[in-house]
PDB file of N, CA and C in Angstrom:
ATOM      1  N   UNK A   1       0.843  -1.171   0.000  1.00  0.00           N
ATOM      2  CA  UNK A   1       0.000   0.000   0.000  1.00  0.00           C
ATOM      3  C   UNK A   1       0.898   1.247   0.000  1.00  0.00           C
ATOM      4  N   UNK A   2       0.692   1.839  -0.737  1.00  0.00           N
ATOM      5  CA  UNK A   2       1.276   3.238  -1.218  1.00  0.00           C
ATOM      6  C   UNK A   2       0.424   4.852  -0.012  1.00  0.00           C
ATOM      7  N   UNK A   3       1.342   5.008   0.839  1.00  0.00           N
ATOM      8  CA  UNK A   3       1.002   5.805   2.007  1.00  0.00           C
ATOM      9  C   UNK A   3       1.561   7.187   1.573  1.00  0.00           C
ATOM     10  N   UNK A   4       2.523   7.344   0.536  1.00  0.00           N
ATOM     11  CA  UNK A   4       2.800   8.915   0.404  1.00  0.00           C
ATOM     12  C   UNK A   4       2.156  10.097   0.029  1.00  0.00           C
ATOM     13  N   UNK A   5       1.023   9.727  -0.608  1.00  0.00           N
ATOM     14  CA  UNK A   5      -0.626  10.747  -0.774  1.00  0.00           C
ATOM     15  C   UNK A   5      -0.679  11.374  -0.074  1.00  0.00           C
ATOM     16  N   UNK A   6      -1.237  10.140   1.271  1.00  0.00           N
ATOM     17  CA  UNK A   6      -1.695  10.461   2.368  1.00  0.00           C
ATOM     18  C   UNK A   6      -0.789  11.752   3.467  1.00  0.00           C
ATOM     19  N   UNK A   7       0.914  11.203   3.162  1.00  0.00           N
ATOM     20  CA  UNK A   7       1.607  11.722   4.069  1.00  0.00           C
ATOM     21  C   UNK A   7       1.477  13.206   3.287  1.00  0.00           C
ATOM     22  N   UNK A   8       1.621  13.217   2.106  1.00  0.00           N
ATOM     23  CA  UNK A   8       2.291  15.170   1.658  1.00  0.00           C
ATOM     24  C   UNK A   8       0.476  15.611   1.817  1.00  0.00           C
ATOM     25  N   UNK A   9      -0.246  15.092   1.996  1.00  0.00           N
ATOM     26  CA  UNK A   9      -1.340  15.329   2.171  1.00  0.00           C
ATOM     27  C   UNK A   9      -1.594  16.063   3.412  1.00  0.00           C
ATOM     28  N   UNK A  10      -1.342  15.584   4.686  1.00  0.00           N
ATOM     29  CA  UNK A  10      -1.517  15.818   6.000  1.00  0.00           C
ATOM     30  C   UNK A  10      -0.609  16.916   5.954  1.00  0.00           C
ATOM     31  N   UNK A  11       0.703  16.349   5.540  1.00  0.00           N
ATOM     32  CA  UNK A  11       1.205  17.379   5.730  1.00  0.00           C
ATOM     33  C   UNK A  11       1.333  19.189   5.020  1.00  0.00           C
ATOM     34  N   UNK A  12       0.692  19.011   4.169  1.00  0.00           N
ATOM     35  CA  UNK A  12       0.254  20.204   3.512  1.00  0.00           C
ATOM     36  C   UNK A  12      -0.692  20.603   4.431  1.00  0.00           C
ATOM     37  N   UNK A  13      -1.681  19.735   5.138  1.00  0.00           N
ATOM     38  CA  UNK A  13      -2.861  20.222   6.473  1.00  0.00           C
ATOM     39  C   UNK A  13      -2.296  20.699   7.048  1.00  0.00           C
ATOM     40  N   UNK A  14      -1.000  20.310   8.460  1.00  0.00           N
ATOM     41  CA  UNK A  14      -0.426  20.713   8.974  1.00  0.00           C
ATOM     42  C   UNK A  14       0.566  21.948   8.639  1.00  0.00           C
ATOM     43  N   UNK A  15       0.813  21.762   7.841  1.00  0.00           N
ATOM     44  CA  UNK A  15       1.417  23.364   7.500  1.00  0.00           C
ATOM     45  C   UNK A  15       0.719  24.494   7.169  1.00  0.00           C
ATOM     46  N   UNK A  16      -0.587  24.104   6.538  1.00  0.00           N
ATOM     47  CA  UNK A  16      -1.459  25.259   7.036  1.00  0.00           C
ATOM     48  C   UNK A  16      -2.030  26.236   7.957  1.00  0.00           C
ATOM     49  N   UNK A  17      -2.957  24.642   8.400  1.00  0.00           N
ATOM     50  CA  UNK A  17      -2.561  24.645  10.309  1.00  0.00           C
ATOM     51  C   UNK A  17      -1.471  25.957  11.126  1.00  0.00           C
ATOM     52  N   UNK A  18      -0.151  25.262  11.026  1.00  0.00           N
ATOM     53  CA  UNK A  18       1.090  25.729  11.833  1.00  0.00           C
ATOM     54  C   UNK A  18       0.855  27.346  11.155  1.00  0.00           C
ATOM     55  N   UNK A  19       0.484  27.772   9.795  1.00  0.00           N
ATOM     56  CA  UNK A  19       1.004  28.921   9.406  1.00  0.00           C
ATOM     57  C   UNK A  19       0.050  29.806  10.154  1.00  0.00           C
ATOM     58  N   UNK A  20      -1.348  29.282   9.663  1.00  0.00           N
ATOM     59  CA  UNK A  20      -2.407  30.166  10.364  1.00  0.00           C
ATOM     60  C   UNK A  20      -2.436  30.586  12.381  1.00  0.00           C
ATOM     61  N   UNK A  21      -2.043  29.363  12.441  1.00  0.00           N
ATOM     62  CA  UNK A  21      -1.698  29.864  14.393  1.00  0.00           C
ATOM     63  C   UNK A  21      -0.531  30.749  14.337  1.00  0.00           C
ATOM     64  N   UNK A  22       0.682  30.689  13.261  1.00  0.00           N
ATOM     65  CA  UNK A  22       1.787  31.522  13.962  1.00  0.00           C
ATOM     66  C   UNK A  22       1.495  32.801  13.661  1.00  0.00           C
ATOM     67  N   UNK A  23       0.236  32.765  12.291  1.00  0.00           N
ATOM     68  CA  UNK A  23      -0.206  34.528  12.012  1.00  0.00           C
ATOM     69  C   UNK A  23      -0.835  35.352  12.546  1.00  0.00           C
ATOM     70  N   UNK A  24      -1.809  34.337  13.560  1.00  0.00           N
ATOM     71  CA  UNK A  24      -2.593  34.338  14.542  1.00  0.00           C
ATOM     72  C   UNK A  24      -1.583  35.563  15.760  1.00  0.00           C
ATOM     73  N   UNK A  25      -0.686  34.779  16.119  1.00  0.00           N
ATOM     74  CA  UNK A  25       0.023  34.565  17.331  1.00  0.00           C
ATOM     75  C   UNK A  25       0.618  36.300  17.212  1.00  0.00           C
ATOM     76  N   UNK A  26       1.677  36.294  15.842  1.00  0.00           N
ATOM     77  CA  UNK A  26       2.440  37.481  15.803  1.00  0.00           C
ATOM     78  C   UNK A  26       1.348  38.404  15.664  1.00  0.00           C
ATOM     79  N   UNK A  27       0.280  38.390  14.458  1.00  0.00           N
ATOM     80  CA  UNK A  27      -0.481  39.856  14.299  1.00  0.00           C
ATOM     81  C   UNK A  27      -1.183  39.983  15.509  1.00  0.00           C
ATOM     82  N   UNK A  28      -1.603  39.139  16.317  1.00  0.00           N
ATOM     83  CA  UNK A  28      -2.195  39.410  18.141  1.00  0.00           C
ATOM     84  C   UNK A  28      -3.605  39.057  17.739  1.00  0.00           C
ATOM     85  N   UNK A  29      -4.438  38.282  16.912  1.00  0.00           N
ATOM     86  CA  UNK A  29      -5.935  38.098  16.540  1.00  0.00           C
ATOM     87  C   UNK A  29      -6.359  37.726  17.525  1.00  0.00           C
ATOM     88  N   UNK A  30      -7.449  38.262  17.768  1.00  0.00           N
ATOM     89  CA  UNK A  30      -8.588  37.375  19.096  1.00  0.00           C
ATOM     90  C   UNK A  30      -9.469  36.303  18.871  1.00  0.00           C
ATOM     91  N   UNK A  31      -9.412  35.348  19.349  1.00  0.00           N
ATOM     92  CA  UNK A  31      -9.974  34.414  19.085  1.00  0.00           C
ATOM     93  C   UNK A  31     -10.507  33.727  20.295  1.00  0.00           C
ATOM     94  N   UNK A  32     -11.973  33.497  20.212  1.00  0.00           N
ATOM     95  CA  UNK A  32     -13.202  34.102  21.083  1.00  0.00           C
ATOM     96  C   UNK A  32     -14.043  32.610  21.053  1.00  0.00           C
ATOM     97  N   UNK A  33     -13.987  31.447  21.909  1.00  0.00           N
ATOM     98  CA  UNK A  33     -15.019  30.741  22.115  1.00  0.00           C
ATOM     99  C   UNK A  33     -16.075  30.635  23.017  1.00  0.00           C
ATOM    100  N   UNK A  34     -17.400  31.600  22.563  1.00  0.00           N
ATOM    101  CA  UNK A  34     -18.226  31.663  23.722  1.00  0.00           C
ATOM    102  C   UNK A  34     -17.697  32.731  24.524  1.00  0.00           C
ATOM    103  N   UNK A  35     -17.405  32.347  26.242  1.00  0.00           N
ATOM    104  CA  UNK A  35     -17.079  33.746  26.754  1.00  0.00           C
ATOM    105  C   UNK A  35     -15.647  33.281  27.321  1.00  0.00           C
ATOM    106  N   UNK A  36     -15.364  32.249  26.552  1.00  0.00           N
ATOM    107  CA  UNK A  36     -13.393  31.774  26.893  1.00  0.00           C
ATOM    108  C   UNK A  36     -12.546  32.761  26.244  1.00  0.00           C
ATOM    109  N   UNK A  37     -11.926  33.984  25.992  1.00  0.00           N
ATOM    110  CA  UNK A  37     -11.071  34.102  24.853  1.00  0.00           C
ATOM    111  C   UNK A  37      -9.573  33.215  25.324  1.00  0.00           C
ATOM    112  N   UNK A  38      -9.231  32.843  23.617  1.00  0.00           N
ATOM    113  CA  UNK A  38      -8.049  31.743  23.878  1.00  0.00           C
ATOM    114  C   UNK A  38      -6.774  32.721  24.619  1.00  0.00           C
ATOM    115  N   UNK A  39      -5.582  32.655  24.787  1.00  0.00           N
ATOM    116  CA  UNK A  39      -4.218  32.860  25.066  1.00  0.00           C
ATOM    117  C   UNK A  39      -3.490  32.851  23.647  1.00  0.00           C
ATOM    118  N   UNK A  40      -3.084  34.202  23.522  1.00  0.00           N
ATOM    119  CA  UNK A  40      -2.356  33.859  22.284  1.00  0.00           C
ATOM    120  C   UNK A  40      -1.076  32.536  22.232  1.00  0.00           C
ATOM    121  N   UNK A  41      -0.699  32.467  23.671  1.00  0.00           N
ATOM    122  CA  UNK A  41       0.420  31.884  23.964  1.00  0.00           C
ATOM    123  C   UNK A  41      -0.170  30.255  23.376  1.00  0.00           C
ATOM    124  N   UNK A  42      -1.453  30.026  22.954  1.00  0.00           N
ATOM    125  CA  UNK A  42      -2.335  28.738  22.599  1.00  0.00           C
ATOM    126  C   UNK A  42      -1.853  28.495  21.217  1.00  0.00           C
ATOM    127  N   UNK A  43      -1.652  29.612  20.666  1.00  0.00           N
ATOM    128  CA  UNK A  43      -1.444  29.770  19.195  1.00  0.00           C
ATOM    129  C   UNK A  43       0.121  29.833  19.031  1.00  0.00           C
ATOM    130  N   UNK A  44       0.767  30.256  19.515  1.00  0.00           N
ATOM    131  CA  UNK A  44       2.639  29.682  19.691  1.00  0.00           C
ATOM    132  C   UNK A  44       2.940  28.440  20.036  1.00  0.00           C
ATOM    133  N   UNK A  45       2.516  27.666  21.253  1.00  0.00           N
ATOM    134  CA  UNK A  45       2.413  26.501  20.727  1.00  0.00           C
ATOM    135  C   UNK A  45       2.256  25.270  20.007  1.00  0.00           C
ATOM    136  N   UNK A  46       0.504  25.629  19.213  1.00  0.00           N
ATOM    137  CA  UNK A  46      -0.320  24.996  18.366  1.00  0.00           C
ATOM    138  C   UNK A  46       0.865  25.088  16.972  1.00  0.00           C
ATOM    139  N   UNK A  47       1.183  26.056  16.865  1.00  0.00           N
ATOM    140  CA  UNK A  47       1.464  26.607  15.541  1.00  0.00           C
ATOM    141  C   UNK A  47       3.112  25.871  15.618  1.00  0.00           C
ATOM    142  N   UNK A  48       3.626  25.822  16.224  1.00  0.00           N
ATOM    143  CA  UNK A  48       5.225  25.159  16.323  1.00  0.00           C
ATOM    144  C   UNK A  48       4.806  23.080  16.401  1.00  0.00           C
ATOM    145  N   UNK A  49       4.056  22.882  17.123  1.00  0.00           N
ATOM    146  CA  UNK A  49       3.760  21.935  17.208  1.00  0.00           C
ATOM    147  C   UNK A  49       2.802  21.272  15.541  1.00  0.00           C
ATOM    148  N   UNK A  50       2.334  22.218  14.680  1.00  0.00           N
ATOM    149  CA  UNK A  50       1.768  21.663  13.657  1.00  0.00           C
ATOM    150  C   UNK A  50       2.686  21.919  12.636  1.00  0.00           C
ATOM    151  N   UNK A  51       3.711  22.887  12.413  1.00  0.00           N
ATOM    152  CA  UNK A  51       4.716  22.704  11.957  1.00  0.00           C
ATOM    153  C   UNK A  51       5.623  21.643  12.043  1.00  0.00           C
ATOM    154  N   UNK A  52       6.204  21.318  12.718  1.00  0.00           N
ATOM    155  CA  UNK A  52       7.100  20.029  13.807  1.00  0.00           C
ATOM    156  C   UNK A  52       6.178  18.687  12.349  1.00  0.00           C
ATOM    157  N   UNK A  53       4.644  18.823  13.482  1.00  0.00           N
ATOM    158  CA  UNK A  53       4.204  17.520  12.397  1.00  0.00           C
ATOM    159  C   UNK A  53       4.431  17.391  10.597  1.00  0.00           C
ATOM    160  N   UNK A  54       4.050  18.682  10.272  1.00  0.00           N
ATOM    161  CA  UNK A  54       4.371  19.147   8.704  1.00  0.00           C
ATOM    162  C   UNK A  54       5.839  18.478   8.462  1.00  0.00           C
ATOM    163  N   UNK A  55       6.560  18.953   9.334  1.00  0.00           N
ATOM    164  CA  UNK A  55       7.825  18.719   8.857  1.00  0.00           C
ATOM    165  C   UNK A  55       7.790  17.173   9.232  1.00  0.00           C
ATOM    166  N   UNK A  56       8.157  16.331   9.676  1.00  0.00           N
ATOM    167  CA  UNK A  56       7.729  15.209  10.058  1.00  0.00           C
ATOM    168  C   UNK A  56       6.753  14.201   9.131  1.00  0.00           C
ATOM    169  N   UNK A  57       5.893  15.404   8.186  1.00  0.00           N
ATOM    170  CA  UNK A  57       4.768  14.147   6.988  1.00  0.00           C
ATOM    171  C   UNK A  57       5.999  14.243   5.959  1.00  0.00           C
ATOM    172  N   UNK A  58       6.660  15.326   5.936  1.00  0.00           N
ATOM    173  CA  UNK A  58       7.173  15.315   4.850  1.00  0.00           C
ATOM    174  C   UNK A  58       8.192  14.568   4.403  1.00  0.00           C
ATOM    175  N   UNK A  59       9.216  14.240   5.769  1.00  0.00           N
ATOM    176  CA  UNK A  59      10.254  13.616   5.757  1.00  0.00           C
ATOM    177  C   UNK A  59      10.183  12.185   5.661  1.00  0.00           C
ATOM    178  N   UNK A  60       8.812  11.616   6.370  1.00  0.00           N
ATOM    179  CA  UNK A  60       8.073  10.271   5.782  1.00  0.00           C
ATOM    180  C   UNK A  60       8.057  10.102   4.396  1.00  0.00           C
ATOM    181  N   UNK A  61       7.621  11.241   3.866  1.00  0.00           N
ATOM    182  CA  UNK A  61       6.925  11.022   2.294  1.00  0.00           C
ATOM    183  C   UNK A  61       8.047  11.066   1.333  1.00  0.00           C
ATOM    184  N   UNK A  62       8.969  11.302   1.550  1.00  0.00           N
ATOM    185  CA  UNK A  62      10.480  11.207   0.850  1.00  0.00           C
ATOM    186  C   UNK A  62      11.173  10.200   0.968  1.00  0.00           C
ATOM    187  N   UNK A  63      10.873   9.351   2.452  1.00  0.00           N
ATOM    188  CA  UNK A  63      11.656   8.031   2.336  1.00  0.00           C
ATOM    189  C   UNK A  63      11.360   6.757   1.606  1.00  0.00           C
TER     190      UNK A  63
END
């Protein structure tokens, strides 16, 4: 079974993912669930951590 689709797949998700939290993070966006607002510091994490994975589908999908 041929899994590399799948991997540059996700990982194109995840790098989306990672880009949109780190744009999030630097331009300061509010982001509002109900009467929670998140921590930007949610979005520096999220965003390094979905990068990490990005990088990680990709290096699968090459081997």
């Amino acid at each position: 079974m041929n899994h590399k689709p799948y991997l540059i797949l996700s990982a194109i998700i995840f790098g989306l993912v990672g880009v949109m939290h780190l744009m999030r993070a630097i331009n300061g966006w509010a982001f509002q669930i109900g009467p929670w607002s998140a921590p930007v510091a949610i979005s520096w994490l999220a965003g390094v951590v979905a990068i990490l994975l990005c990088i990680w589908g990709f290096r699968l999908a090459t081997r």
